[in-house]
N, C-alpha and C. Protein backbone atom coordinates (compact mmCIF):
# COMPACT_ATOMS: atom_id res chain seq x y z
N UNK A 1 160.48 -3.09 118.56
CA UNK A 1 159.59 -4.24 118.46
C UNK A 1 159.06 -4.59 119.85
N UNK A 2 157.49 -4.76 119.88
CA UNK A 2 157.18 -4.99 121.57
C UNK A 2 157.63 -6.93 122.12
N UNK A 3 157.56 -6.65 122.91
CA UNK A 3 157.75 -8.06 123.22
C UNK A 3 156.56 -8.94 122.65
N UNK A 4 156.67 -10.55 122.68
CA UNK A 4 155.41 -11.39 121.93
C UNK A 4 154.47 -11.61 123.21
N UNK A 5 154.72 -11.45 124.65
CA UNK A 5 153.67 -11.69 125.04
C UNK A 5 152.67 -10.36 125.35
N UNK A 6 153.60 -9.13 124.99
CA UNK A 6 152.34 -7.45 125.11
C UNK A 6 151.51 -8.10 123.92
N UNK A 7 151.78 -8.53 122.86
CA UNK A 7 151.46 -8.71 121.10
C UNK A 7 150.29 -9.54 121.38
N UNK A 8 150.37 -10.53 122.18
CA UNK A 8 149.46 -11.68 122.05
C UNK A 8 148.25 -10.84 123.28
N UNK A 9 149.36 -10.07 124.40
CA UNK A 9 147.64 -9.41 125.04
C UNK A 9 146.91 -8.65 124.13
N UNK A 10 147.85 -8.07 123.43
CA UNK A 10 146.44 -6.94 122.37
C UNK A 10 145.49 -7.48 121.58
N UNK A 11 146.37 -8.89 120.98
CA UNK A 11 145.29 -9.70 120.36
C UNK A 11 144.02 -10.33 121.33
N UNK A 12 144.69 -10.63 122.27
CA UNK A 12 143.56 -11.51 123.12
C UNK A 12 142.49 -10.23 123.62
N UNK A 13 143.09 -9.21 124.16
CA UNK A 13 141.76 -8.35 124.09
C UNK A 13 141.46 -7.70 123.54
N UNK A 14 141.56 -7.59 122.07
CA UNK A 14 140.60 -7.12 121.33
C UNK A 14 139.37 -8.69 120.62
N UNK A 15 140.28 -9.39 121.15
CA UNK A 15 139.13 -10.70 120.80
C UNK A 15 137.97 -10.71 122.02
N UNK A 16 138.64 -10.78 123.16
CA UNK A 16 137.65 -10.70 124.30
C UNK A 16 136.93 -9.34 124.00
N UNK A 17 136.95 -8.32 123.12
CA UNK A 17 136.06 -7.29 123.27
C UNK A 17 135.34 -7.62 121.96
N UNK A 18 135.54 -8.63 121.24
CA UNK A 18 134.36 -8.65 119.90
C UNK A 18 133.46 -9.72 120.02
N UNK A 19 132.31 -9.44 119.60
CA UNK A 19 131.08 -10.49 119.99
C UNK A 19 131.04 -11.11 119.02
N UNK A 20 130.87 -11.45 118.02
CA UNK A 20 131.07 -12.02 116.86
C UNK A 20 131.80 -12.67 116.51
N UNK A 21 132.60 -13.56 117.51
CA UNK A 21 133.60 -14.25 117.40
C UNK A 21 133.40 -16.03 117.21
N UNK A 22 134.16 -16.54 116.54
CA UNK A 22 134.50 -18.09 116.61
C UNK A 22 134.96 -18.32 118.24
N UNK A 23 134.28 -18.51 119.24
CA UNK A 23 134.53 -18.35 120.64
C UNK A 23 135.37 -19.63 120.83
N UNK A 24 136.68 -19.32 121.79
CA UNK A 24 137.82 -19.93 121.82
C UNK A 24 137.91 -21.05 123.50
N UNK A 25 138.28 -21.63 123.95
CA UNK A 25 138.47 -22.06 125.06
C UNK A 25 139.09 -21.42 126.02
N UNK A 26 139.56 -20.47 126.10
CA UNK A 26 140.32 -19.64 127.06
C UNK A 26 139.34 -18.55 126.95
N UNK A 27 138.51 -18.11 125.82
CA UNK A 27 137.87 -17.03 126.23
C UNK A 27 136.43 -17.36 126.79
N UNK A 28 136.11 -18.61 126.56
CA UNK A 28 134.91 -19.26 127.05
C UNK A 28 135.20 -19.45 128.30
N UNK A 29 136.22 -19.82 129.12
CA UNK A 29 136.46 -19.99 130.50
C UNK A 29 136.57 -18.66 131.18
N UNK A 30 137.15 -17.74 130.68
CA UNK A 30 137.16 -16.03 131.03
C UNK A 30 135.96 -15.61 130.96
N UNK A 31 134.78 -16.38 130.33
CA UNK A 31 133.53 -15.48 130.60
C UNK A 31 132.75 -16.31 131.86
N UNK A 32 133.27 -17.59 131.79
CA UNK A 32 132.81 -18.24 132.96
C UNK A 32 133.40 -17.54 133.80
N UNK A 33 134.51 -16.93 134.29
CA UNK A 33 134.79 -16.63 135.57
C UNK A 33 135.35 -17.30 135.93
N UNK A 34 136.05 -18.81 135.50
CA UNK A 34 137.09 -19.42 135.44
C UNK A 34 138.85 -18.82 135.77
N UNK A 35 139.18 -17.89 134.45
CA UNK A 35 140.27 -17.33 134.68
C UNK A 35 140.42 -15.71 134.37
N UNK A 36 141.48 -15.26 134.65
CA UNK A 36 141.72 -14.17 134.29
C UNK A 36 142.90 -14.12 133.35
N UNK A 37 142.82 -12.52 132.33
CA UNK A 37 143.32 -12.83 131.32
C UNK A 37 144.64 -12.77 131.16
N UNK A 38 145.79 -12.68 132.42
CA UNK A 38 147.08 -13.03 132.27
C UNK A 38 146.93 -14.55 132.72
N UNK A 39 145.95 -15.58 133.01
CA UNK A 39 146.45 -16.82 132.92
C UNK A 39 146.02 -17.33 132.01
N UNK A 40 145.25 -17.18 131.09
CA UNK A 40 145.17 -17.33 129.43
C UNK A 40 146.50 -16.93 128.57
N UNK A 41 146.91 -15.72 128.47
CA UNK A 41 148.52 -15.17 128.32
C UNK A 41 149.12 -16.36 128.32
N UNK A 42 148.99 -16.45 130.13
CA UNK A 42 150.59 -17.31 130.32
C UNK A 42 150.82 -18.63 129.85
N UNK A 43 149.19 -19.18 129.36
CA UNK A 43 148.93 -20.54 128.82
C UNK A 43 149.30 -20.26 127.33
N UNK A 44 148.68 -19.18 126.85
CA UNK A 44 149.19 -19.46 125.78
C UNK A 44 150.71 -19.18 125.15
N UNK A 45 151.24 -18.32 125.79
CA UNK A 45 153.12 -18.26 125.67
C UNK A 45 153.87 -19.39 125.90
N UNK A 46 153.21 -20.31 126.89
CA UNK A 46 153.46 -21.65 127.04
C UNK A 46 153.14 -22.94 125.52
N UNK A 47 151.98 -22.83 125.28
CA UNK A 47 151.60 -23.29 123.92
C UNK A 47 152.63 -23.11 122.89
N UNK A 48 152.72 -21.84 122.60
CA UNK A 48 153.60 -21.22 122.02
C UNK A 48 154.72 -21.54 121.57
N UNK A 49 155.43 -21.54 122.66
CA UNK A 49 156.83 -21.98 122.96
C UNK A 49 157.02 -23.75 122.93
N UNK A 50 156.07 -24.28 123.24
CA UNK A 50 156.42 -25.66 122.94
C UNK A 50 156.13 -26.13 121.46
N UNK A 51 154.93 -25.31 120.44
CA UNK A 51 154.88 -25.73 119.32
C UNK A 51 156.17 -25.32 118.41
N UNK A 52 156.99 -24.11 118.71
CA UNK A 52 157.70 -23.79 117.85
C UNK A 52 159.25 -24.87 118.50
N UNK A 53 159.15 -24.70 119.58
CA UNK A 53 160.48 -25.00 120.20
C UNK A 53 160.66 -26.40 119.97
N UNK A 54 159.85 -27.29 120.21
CA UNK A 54 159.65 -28.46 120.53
C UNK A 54 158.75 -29.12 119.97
N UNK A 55 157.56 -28.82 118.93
CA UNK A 55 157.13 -29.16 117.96
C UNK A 55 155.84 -29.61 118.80
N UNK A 56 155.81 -29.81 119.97
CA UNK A 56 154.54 -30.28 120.02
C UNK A 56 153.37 -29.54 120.61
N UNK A 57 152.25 -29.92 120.58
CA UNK A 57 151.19 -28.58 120.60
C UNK A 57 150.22 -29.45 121.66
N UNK A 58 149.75 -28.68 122.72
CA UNK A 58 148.99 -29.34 123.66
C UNK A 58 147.91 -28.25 123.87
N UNK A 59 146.97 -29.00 124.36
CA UNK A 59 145.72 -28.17 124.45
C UNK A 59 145.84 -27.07 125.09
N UNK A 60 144.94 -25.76 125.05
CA UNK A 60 145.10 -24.74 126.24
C UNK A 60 144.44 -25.19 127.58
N UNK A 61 143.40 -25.88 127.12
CA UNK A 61 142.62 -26.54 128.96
C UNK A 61 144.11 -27.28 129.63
N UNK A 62 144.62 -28.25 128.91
CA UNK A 62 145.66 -29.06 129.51
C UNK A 62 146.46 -28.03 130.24
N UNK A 63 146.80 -27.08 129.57
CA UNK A 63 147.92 -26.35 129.94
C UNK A 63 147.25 -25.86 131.43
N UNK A 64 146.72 -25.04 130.72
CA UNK A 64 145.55 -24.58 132.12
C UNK A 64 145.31 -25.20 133.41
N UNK A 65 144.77 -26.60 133.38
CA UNK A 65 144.48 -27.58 134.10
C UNK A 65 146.17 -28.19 135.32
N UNK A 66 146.83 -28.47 134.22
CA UNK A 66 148.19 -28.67 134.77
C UNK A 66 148.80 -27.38 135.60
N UNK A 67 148.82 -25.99 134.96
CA UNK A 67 148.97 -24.98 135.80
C UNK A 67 148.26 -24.79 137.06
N UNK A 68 147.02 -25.96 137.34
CA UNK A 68 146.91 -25.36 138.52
C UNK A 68 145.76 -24.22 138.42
N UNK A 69 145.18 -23.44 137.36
CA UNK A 69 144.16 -22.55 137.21
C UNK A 69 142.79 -23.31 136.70
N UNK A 70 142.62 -24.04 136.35
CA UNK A 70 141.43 -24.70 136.06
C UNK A 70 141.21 -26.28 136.61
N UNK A 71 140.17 -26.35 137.39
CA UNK A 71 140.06 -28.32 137.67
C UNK A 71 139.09 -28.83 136.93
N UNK A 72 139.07 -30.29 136.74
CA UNK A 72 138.66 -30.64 136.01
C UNK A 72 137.08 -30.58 135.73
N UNK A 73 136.74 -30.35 136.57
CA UNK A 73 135.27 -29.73 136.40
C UNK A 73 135.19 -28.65 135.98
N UNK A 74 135.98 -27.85 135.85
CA UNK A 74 136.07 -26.13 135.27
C UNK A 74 136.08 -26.80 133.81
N UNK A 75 137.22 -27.75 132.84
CA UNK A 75 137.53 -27.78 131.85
C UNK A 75 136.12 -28.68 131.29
N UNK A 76 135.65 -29.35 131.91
CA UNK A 76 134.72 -30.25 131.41
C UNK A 76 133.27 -29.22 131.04
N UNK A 77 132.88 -28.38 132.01
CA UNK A 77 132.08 -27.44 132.41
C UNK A 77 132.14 -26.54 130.77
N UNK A 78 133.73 -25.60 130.68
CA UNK A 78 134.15 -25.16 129.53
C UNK A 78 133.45 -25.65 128.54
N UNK A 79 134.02 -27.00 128.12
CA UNK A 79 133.30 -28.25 127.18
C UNK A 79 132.43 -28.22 126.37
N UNK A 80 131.54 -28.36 127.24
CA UNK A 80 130.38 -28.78 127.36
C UNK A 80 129.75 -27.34 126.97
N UNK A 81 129.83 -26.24 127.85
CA UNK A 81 129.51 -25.01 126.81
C UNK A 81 129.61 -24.51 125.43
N UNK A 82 130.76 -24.75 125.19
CA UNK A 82 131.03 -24.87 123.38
C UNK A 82 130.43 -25.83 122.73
N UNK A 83 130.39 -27.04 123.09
CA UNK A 83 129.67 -27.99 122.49
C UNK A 83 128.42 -27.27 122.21
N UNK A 84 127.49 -26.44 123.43
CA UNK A 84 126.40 -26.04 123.19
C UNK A 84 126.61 -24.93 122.31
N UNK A 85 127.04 -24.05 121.91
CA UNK A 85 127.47 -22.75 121.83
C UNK A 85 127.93 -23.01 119.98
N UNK A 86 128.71 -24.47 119.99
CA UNK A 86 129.01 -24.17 118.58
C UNK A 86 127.53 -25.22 117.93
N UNK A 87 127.50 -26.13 118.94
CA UNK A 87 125.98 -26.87 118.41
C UNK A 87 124.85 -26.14 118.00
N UNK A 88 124.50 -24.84 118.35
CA UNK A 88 123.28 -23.96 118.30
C UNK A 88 123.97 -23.16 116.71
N UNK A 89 125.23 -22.71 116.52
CA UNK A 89 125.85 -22.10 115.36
C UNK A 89 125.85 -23.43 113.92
N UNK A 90 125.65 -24.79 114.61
CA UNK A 90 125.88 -25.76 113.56
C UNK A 90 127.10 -25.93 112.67
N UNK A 91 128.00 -26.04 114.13
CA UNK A 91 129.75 -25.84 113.80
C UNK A 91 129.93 -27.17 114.07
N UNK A 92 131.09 -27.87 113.82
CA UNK A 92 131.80 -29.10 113.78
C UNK A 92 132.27 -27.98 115.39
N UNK A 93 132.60 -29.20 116.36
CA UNK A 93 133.01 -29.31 117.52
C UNK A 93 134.48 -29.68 117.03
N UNK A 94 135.76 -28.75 117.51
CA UNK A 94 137.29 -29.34 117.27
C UNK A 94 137.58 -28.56 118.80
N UNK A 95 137.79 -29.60 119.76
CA UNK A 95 138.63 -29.21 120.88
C UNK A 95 139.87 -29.09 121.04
């Protein structure tokens, strides 16, 4: 059995390689040039681990932001792109 965080890279890049996607906040900041994709990983193993462990579920920007890889102008910036991005698709906005 591979470990869960190889599992979650294969998922994350084969998402970062499909265009046709419900575009995510970690992968919207990876196309900004924001982050790279072991600090998406490490945000989300973090996520992860606190929803199952500890029940509670915090954003990936938060996580992000608190780690130290994104400031708040990066996350707001993020934002504000999806807003546009799912506004032009005529999606309900859920951050």
């Amino acid at each position: 059995m591979e470990p869960r965080g190889f599992l979650l890279g294969r998922k994350l890049e084969r998402k970062l390689e499909t265009e046709d996607i419900d575009i995510r906040f970690g992968v919207a900041a990876a196309q900004k040039g924001f982050l790279k994709k072991d600090q998406i990983l490490e945000a989300l193993d973090i996520q992860l681990t606190e929803d199952f462990s500890i029940g509670k579920h915090r954003l990936i920007g938060t996580i992000l932001f608190e780690q130290g890889h994104l400031t708040i102008a990066q996350v707001n910036d993020v934002l504000a792109y999806l807003a546009g991005v799912r506004g032009q698709k005529g999606e309900k906005e859920s951050f």
